[in-house]
N, C-alpha and C. Protein backbone atom coordinates (compact mmCIF):
# COMPACT_ATOMS: atom_id res chain seq x y z
N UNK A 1 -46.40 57.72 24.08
CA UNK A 1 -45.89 58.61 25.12
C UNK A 1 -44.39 58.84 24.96
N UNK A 2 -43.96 57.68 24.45
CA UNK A 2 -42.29 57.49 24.59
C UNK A 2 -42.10 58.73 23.44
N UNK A 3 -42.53 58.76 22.18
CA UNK A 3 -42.46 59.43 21.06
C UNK A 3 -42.87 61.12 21.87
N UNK A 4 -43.65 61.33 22.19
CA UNK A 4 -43.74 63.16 23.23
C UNK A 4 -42.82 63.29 23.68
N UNK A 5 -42.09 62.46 24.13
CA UNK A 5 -40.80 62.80 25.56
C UNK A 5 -39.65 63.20 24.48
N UNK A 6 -39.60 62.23 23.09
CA UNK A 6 -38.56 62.54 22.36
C UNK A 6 -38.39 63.72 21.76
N UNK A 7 -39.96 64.40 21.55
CA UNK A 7 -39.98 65.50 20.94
C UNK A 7 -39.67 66.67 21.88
N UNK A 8 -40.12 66.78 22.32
CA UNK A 8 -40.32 67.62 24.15
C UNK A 8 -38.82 67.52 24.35
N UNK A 9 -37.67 66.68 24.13
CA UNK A 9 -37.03 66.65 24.53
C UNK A 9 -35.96 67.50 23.52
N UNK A 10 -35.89 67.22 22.05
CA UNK A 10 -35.39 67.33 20.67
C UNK A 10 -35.63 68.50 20.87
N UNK A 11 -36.99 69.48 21.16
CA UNK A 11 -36.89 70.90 21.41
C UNK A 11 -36.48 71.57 21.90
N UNK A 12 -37.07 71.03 23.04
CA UNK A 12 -36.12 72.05 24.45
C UNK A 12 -34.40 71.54 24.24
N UNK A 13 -34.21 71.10 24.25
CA UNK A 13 -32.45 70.85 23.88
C UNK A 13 -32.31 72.50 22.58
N UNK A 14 -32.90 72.15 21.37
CA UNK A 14 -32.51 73.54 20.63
C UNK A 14 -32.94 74.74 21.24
N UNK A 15 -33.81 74.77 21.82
CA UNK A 15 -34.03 76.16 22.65
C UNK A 15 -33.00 76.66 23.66
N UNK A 16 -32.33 75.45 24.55
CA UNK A 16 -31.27 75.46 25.13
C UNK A 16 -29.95 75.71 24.49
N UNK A 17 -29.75 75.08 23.44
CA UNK A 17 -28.82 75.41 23.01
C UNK A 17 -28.75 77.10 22.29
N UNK A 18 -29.66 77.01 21.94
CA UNK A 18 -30.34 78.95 21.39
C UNK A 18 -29.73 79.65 22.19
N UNK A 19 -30.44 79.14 23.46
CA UNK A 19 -30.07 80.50 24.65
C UNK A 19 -28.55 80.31 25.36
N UNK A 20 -27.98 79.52 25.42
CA UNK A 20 -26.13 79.50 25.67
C UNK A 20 -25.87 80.25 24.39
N UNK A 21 -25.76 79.84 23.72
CA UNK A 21 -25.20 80.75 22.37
C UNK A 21 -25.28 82.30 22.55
N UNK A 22 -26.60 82.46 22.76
CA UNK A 22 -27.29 84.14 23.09
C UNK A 22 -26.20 84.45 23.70
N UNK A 23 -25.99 83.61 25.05
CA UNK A 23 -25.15 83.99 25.97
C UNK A 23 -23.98 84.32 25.76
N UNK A 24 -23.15 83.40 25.02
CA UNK A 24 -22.05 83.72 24.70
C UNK A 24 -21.83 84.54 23.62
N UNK A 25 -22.83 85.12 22.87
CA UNK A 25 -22.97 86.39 21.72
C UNK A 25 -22.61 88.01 22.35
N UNK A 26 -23.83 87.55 23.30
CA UNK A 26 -24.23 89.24 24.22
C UNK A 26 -22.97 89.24 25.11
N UNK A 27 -22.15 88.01 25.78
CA UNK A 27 -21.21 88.83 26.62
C UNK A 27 -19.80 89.33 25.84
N UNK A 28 -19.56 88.88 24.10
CA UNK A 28 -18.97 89.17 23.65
C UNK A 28 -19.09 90.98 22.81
N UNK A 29 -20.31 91.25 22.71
CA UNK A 29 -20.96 92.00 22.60
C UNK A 29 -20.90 93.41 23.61
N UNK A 30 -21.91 93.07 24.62
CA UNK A 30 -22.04 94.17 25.89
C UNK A 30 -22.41 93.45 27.26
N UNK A 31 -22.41 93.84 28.27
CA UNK A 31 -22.43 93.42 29.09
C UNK A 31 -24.05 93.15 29.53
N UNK A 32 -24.21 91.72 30.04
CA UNK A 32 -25.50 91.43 30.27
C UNK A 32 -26.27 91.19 31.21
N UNK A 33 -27.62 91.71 31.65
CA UNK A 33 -28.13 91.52 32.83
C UNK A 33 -27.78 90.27 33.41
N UNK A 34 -28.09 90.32 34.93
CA UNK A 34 -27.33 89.29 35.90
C UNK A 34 -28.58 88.27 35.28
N UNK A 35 -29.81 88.73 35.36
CA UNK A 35 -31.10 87.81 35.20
C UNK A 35 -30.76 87.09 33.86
N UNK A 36 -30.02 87.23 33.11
CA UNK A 36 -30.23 86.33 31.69
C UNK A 36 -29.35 85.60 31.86
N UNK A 37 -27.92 85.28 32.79
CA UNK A 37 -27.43 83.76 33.00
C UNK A 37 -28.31 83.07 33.98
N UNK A 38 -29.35 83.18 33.98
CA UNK A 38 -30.68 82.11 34.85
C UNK A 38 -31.81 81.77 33.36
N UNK A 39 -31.35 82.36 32.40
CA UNK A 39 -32.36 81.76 31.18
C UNK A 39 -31.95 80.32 30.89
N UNK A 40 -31.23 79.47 31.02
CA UNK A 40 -31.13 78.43 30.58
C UNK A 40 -31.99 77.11 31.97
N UNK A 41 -32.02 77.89 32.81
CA UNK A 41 -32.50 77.11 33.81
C UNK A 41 -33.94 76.11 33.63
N UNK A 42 -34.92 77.13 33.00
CA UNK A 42 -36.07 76.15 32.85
C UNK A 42 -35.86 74.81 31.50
N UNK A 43 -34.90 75.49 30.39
CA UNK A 43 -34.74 74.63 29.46
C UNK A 43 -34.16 73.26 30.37
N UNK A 44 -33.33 73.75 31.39
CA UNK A 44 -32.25 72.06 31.49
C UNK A 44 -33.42 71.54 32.28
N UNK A 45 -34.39 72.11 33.20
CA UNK A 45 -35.06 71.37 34.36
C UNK A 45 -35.96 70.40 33.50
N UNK A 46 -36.31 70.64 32.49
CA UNK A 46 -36.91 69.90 31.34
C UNK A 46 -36.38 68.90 30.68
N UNK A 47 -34.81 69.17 30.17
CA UNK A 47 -34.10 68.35 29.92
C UNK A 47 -33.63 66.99 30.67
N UNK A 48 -33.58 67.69 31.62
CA UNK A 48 -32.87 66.28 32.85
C UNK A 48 -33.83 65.03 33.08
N UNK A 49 -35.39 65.31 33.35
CA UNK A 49 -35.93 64.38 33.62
C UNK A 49 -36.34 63.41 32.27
N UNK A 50 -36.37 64.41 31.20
CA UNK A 50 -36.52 63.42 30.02
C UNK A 50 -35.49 62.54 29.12
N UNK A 51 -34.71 63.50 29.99
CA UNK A 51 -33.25 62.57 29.23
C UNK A 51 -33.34 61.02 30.01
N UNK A 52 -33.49 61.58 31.63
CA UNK A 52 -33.39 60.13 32.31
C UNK A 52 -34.11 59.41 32.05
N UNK A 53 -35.10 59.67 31.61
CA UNK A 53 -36.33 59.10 31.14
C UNK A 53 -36.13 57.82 29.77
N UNK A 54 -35.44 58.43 28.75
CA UNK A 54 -34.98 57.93 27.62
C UNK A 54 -34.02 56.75 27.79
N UNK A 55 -33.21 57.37 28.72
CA UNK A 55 -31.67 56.78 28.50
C UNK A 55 -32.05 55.47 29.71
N UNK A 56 -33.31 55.37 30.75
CA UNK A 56 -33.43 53.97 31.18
C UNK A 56 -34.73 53.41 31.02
N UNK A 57 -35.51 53.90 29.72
CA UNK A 57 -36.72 53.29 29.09
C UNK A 57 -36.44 52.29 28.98
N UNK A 58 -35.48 51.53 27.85
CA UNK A 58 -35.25 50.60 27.35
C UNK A 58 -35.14 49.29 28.29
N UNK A 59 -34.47 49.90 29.47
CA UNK A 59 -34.07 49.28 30.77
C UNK A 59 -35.54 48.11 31.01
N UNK A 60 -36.44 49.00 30.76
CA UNK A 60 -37.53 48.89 31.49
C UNK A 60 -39.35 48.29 30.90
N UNK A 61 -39.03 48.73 29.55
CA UNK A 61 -39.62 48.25 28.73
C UNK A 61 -40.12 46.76 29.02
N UNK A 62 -39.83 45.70 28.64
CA UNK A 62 -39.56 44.54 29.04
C UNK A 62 -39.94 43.59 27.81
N UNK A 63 -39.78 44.48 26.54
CA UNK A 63 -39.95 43.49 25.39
C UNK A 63 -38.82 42.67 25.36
N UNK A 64 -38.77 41.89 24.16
CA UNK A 64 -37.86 41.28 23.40
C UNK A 64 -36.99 41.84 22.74
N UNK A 65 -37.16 42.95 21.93
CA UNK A 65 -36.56 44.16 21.50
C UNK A 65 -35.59 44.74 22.54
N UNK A 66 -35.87 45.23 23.73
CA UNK A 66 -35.52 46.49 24.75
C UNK A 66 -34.19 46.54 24.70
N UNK A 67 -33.07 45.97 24.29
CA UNK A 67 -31.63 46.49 24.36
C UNK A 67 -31.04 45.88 22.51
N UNK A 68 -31.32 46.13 21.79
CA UNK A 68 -31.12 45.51 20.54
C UNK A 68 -29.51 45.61 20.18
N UNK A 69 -29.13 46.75 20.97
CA UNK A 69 -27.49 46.83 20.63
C UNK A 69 -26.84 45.61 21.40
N UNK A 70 -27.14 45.60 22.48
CA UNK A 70 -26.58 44.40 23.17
C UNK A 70 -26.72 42.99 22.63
N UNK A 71 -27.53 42.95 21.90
CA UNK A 71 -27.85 41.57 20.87
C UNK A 71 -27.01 41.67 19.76
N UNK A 72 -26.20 42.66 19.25
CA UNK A 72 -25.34 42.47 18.48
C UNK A 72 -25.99 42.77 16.88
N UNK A 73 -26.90 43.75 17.27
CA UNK A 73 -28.21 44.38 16.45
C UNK A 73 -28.33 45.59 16.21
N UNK A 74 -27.98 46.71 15.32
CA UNK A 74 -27.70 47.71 15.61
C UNK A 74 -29.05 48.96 15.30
């Protein structure tokens, strides 16, 4: 499961990043509908929960492994 969230996550991040870029292309460009600075919205609502997700897995896990940097383990 942990491995879906990473991917799911690895994507939507480049799709996000796709569409800021767009953004900052087209307003250098011509002027752009009001509706396309709301395109990044579904990418981040995706982003946020899987990021949190990632970043306190380890937390939570409860192997022996779960913080390996903190062991001085890289």
């Amino acid at each position: 499961m942990s491995q879906v969230i990473r991917i799911v996550h690895r994507w939507t991040s480049l799709l996000f990043s796709l569409i800021v870029a767009s953004i900052f292309a087209g307003m250098a460009l011509t002027t752009l509908p009001e509706w396309y600075y709301y395109l990044p919205l579904p990418p981040l609502f995706v982003l946020i929960p899987t990021g949190i997700y990632m970043f306190f897995a380890p937390y939570f896990s409860g192997g022996q492994d779960a913080l390996p940097a903190a062991k001085g383990r890289a």
